[in-house]
PDB file of N, CA and C in Angstrom:
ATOM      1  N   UNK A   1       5.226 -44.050   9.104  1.00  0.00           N
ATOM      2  CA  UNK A   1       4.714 -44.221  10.446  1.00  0.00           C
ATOM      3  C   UNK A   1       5.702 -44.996  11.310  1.00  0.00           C
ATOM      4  N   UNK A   2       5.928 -45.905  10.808  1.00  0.00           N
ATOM      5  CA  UNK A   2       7.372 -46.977  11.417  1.00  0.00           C
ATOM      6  C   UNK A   2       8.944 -46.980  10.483  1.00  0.00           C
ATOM      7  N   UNK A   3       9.844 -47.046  11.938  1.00  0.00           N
ATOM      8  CA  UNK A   3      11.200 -46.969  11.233  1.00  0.00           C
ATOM      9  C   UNK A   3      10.930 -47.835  10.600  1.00  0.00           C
ATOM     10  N   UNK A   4      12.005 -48.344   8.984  1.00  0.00           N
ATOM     11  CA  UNK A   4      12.396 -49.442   8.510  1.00  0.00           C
ATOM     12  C   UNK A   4      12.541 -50.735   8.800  1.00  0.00           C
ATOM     13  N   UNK A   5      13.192 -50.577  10.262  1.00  0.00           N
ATOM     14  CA  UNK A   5      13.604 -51.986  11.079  1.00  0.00           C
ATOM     15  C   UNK A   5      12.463 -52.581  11.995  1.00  0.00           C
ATOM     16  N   UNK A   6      11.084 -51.823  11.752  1.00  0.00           N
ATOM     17  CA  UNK A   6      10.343 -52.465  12.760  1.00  0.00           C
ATOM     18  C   UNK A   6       9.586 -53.065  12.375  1.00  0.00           C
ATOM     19  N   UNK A   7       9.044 -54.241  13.077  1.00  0.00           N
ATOM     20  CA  UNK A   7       8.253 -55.259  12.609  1.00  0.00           C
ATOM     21  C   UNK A   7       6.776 -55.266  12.047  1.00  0.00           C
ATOM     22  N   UNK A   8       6.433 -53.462  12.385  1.00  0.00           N
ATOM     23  CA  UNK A   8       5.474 -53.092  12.004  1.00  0.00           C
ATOM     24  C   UNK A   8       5.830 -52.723  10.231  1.00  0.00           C
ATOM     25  N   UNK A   9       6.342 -52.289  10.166  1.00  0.00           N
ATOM     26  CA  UNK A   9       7.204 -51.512   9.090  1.00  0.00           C
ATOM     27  C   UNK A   9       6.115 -51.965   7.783  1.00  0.00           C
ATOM     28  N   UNK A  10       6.329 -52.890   7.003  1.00  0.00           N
ATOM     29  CA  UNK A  10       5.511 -53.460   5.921  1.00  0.00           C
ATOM     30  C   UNK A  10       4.197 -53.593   5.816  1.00  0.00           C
ATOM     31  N   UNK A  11       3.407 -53.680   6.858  1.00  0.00           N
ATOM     32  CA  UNK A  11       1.938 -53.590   7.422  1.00  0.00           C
ATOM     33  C   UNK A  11       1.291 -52.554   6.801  1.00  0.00           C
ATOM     34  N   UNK A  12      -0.199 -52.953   6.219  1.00  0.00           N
ATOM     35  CA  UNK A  12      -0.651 -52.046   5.873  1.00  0.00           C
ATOM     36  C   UNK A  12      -1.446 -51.314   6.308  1.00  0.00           C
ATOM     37  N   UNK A  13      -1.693 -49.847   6.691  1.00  0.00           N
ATOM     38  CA  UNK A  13      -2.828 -48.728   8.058  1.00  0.00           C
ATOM     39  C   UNK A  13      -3.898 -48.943   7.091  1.00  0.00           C
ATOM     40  N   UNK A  14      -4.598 -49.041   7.792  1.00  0.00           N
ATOM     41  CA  UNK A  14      -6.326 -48.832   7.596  1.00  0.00           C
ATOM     42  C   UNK A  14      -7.020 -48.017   8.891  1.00  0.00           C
ATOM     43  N   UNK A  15      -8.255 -47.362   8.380  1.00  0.00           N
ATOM     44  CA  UNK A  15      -8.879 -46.397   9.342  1.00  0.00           C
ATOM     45  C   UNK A  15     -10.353 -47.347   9.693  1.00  0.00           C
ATOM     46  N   UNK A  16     -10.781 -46.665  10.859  1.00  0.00           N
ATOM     47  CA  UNK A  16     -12.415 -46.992  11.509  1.00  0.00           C
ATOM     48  C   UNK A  16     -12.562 -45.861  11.710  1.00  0.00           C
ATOM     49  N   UNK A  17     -13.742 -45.928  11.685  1.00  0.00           N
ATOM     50  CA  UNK A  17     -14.504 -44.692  12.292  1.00  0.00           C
ATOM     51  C   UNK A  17     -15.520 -45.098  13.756  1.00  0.00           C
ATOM     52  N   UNK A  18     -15.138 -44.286  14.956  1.00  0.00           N
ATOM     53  CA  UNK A  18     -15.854 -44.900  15.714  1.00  0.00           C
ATOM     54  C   UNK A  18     -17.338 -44.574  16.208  1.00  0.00           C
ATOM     55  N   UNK A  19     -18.369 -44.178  17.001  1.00  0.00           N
ATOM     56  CA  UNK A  19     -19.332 -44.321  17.177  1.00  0.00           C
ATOM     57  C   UNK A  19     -19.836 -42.756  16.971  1.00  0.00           C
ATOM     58  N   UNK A  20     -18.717 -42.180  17.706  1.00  0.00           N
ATOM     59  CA  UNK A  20     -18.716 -40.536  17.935  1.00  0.00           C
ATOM     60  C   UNK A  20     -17.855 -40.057  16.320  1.00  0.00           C
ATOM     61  N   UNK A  21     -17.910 -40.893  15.207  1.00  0.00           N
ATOM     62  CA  UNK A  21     -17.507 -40.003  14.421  1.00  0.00           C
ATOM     63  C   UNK A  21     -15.805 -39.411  14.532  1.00  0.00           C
ATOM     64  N   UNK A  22     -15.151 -39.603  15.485  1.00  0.00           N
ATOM     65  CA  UNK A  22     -13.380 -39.616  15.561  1.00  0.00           C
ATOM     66  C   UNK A  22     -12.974 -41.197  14.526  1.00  0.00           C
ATOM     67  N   UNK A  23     -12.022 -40.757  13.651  1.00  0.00           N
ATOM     68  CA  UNK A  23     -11.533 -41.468  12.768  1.00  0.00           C
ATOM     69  C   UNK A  23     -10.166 -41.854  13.125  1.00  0.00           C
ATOM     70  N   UNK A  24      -9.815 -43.210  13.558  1.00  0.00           N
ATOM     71  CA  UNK A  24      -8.601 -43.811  14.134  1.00  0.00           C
ATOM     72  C   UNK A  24      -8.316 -44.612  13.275  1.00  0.00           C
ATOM     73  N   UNK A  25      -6.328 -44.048  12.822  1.00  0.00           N
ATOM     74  CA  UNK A  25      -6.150 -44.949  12.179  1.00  0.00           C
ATOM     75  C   UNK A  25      -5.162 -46.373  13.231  1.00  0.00           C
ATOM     76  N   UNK A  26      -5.084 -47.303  12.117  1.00  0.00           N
ATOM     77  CA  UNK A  26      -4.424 -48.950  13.093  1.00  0.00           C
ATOM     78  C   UNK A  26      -3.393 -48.914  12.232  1.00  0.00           C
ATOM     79  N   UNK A  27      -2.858 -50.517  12.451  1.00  0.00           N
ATOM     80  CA  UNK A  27      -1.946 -50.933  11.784  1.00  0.00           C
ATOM     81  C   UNK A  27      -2.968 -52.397  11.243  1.00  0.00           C
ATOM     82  N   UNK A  28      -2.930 -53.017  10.195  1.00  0.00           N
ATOM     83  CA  UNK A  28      -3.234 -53.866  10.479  1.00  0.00           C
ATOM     84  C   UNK A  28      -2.703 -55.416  11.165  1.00  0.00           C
ATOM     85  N   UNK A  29      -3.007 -56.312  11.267  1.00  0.00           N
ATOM     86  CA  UNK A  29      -2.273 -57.303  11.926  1.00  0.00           C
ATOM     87  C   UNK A  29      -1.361 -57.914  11.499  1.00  0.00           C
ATOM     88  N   UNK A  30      -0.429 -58.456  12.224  1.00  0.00           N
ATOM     89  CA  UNK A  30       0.949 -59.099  11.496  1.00  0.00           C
ATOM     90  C   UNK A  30       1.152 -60.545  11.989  1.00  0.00           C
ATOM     91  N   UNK A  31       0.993 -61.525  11.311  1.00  0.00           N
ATOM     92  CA  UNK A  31       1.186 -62.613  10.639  1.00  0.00           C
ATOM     93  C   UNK A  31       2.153 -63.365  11.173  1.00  0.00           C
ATOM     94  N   UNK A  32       2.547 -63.777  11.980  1.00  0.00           N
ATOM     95  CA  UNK A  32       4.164 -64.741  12.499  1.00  0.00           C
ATOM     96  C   UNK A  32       4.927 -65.536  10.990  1.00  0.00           C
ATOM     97  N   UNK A  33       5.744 -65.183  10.797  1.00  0.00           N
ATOM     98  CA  UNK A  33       6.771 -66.494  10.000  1.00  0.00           C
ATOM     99  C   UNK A  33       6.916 -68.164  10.790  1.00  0.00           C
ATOM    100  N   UNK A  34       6.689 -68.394  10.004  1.00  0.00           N
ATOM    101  CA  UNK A  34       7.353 -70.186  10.680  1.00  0.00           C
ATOM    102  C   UNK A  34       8.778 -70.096  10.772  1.00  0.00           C
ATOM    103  N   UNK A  35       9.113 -70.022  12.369  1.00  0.00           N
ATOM    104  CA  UNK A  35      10.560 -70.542  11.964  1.00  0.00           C
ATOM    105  C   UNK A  35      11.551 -70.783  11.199  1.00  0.00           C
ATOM    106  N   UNK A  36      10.867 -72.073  10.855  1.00  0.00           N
ATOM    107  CA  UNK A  36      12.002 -72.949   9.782  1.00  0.00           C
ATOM    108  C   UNK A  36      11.670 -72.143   8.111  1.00  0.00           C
ATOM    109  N   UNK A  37      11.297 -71.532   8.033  1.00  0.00           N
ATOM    110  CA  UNK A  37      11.040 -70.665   6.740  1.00  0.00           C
ATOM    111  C   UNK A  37      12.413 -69.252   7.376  1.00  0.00           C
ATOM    112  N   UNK A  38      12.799 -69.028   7.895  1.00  0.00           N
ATOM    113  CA  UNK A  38      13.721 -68.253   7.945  1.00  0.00           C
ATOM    114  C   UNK A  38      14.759 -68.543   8.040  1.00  0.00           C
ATOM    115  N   UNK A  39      16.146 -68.030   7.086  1.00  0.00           N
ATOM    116  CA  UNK A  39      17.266 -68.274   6.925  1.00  0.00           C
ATOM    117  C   UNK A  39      17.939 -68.326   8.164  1.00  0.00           C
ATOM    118  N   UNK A  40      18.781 -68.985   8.488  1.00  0.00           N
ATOM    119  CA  UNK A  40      19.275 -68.815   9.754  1.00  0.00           C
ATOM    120  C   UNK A  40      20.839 -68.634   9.263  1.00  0.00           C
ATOM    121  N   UNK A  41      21.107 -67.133  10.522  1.00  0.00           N
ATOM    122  CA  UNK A  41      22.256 -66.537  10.473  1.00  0.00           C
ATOM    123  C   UNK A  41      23.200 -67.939  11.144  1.00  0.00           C
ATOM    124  N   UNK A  42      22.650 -68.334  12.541  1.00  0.00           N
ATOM    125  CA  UNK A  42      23.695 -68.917  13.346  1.00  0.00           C
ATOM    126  C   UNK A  42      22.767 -69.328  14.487  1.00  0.00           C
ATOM    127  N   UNK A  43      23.389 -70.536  15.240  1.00  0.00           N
ATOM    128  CA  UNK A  43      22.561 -70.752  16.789  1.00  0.00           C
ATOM    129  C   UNK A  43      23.665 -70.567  17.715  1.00  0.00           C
ATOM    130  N   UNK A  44      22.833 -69.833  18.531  1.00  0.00           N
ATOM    131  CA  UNK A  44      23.854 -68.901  19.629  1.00  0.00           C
ATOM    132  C   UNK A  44      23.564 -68.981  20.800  1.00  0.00           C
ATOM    133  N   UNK A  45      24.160 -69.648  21.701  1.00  0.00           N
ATOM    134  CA  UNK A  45      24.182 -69.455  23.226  1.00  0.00           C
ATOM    135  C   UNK A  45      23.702 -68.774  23.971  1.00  0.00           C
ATOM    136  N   UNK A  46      23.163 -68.861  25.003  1.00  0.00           N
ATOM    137  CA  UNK A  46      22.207 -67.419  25.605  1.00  0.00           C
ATOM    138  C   UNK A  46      23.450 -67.548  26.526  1.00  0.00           C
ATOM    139  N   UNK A  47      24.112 -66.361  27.220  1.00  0.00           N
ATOM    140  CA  UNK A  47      25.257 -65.780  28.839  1.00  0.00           C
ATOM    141  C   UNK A  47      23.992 -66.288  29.723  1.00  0.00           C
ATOM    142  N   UNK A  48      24.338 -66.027  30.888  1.00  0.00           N
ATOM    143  CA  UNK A  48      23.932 -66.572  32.158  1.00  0.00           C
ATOM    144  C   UNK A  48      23.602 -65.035  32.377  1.00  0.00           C
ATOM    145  N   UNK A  49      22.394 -64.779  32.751  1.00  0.00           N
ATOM    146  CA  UNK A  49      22.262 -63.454  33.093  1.00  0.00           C
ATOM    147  C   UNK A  49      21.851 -61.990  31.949  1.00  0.00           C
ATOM    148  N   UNK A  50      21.833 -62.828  30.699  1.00  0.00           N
ATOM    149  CA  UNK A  50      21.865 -62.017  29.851  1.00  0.00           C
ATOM    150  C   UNK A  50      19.935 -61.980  29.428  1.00  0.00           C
ATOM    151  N   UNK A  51      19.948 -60.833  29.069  1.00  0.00           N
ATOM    152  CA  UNK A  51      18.753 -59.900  28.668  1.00  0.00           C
ATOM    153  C   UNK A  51      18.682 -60.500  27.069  1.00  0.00           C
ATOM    154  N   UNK A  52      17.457 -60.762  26.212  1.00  0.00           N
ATOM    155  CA  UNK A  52      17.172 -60.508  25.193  1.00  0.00           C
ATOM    156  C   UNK A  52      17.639 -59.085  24.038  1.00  0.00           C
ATOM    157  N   UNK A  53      17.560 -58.136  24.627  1.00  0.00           N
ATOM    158  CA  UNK A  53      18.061 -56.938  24.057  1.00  0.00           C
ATOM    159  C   UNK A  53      19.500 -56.869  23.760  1.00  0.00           C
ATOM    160  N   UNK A  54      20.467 -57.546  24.894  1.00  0.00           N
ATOM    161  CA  UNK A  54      21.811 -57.361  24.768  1.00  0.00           C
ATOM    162  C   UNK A  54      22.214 -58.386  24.140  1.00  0.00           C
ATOM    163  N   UNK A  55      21.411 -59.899  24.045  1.00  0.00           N
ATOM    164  CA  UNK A  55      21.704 -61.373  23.303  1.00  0.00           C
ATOM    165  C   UNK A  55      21.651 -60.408  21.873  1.00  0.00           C
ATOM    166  N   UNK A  56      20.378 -59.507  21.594  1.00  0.00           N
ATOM    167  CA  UNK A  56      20.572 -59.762  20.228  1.00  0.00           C
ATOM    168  C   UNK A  56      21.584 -58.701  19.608  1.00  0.00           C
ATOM    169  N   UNK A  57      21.523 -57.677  20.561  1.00  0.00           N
ATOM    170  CA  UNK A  57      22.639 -56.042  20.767  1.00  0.00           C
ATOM    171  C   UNK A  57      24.144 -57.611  20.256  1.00  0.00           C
ATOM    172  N   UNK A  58      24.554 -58.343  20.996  1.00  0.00           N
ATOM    173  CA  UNK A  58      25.516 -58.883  20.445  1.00  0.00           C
ATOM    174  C   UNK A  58      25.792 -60.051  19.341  1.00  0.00           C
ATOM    175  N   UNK A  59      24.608 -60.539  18.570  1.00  0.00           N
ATOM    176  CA  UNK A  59      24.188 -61.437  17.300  1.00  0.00           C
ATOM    177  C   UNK A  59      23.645 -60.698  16.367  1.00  0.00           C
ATOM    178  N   UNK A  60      22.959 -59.546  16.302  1.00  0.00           N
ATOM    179  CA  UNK A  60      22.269 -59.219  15.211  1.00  0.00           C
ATOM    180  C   UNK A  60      23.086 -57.549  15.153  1.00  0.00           C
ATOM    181  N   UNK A  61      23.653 -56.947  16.120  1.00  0.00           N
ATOM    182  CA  UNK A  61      24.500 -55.616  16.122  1.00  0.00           C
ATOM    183  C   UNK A  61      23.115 -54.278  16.688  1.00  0.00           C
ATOM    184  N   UNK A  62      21.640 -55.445  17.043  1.00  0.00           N
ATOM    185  CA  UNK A  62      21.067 -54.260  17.095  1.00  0.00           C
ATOM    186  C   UNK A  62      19.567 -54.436  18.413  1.00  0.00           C
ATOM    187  N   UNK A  63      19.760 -54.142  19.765  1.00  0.00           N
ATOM    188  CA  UNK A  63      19.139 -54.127  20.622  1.00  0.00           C
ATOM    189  C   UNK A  63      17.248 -54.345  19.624  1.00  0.00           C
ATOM    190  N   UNK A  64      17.119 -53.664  19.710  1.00  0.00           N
ATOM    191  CA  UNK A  64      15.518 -53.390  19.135  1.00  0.00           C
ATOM    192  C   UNK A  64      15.383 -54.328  17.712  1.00  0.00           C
ATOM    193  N   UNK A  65      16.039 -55.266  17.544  1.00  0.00           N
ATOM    194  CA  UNK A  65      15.825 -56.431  16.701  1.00  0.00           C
ATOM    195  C   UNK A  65      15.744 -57.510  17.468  1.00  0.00           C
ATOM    196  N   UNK A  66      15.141 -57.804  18.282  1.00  0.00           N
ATOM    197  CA  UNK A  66      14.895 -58.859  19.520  1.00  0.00           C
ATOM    198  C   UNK A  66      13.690 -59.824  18.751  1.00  0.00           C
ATOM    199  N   UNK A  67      12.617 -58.809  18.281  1.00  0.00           N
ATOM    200  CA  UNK A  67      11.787 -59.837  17.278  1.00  0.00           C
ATOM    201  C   UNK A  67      11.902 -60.568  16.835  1.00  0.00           C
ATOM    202  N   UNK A  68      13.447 -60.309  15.722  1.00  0.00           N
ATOM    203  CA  UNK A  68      13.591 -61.114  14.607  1.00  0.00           C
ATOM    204  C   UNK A  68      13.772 -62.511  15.092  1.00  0.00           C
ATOM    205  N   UNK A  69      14.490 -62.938  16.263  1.00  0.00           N
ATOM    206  CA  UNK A  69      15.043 -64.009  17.466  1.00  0.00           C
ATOM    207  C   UNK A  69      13.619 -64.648  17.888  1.00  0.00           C
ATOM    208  N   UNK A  70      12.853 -63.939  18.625  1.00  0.00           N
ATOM    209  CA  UNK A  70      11.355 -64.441  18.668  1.00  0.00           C
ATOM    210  C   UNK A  70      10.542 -65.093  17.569  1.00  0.00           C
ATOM    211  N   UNK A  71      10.861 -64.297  16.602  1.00  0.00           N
ATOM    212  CA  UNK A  71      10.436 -65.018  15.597  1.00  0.00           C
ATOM    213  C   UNK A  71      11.173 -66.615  15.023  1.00  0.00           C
ATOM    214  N   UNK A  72      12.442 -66.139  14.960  1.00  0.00           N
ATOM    215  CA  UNK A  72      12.843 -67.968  14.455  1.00  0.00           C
ATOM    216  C   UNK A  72      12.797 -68.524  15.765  1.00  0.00           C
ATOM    217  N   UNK A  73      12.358 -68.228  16.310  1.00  0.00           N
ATOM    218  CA  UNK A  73      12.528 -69.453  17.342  1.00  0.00           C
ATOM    219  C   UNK A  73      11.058 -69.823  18.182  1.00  0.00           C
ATOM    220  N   UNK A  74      10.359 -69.317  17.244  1.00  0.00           N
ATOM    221  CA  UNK A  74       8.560 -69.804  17.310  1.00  0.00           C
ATOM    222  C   UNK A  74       8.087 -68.964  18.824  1.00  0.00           C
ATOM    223  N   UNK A  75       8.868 -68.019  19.242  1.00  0.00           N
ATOM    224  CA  UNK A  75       8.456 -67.691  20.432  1.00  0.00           C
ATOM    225  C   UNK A  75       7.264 -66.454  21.546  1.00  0.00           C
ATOM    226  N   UNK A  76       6.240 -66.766  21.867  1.00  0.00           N
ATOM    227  CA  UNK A  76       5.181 -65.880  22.204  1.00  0.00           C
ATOM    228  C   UNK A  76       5.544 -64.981  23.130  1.00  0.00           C
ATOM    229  N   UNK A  77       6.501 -65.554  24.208  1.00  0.00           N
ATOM    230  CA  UNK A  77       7.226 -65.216  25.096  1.00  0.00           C
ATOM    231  C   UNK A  77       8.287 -64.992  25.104  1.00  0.00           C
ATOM    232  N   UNK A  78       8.743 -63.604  24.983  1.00  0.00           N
ATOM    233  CA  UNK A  78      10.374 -63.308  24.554  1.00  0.00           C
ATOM    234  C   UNK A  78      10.719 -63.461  26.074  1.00  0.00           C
ATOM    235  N   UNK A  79      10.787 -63.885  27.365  1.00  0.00           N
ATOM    236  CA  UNK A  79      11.484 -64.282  28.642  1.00  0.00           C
ATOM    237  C   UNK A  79      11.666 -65.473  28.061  1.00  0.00           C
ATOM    238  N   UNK A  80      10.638 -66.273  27.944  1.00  0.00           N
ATOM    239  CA  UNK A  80      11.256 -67.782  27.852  1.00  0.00           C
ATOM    240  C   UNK A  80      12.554 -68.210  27.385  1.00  0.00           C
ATOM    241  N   UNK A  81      12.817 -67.576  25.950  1.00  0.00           N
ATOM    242  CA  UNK A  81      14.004 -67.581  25.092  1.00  0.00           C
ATOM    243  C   UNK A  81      15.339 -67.635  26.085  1.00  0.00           C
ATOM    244  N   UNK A  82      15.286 -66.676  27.507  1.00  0.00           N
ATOM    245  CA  UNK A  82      16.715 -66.400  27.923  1.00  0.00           C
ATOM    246  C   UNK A  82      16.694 -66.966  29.355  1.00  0.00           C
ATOM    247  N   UNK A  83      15.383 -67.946  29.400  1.00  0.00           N
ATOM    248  CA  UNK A  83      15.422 -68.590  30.953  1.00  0.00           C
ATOM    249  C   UNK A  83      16.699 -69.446  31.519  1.00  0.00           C
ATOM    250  N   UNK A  84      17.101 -69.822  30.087  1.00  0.00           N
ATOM    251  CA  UNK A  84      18.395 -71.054  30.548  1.00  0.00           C
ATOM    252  C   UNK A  84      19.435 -70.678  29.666  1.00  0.00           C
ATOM    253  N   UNK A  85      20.651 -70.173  30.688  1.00  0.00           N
ATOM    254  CA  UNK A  85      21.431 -70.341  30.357  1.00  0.00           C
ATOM    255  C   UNK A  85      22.553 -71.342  28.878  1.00  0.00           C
ATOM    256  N   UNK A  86      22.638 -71.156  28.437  1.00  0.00           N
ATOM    257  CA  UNK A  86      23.596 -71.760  27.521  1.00  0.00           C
ATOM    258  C   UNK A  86      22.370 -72.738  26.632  1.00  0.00           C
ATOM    259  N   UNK A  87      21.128 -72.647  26.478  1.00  0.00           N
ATOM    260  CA  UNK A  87      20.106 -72.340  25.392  1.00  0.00           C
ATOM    261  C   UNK A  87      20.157 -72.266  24.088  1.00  0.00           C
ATOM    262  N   UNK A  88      20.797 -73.002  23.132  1.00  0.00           N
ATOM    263  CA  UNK A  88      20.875 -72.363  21.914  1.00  0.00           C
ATOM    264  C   UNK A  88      19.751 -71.461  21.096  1.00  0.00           C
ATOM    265  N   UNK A  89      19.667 -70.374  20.513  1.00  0.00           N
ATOM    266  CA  UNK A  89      18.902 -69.427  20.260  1.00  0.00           C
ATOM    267  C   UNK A  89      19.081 -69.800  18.186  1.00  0.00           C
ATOM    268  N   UNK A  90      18.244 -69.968  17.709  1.00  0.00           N
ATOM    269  CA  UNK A  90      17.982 -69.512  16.184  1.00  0.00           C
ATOM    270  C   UNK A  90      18.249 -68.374  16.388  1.00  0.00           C
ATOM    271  N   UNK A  91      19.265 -67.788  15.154  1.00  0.00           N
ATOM    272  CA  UNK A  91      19.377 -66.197  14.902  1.00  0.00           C
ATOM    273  C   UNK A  91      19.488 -66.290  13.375  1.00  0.00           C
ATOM    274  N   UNK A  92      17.909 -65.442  12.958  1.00  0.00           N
ATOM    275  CA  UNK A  92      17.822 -65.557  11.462  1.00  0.00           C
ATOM    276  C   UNK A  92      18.791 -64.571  10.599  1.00  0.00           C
ATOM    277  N   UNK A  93      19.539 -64.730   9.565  1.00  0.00           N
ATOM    278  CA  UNK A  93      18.905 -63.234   8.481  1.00  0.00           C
ATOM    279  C   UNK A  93      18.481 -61.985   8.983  1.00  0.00           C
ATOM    280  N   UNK A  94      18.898 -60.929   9.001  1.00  0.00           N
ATOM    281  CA  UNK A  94      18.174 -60.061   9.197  1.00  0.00           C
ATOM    282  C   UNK A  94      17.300 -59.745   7.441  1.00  0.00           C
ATOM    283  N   UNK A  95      16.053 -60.033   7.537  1.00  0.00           N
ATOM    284  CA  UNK A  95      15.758 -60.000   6.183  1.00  0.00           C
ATOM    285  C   UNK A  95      14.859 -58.312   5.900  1.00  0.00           C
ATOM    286  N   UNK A  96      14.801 -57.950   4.399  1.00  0.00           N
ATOM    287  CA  UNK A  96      14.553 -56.123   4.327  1.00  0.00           C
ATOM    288  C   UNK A  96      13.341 -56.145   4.415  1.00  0.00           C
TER     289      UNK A  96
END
């Protein structure tokens, strides 16, 4: 159902059935890591102007791994992460 690299990926589907009898399947819910429980690759500078996608397009080699960054760095709000300039960013592990 999900590429490899997505944060959905490991999650396990379960179905409901709803009132009318149509059977929808989910994902079930996913769990945040603590931070400090993740290996950290490196802490990295946010550019002045720079996007989350391209911070991580240039720390992790891969736009659509922006999560993994949200995640070590305890964050609900992936804007917050790139509000300030020169910011150091947790960049974990990419872990399998």
């Amino acid at each position: 159902m999900f590429d490899h690299t997505s944060r959905y990926y490991r999650l396990e589907t379960a179905t409901m059935t709803r009132p009318d009898g149509a059977t929808v399947a989910y994902v079930r819910r996913r769990f945040l890591p603590q931070a400090e429980d993740l290996p950290l690759l490196a802490e990295v500078a946010v550019n002045q102007g720079e996007r989350l996608d391209l911070f991580t397009a240039r720390t992790l080699g891969d736009p659509l791994q922006f999560w993994r960054v949200c995640d070590a760095n305890n964050a609900m709000n992936p804007l917050e992460l790139i509000d300030r300039p020169g910011r150091l960013l947790r960049v974990p592990f990419p872990q399998p």
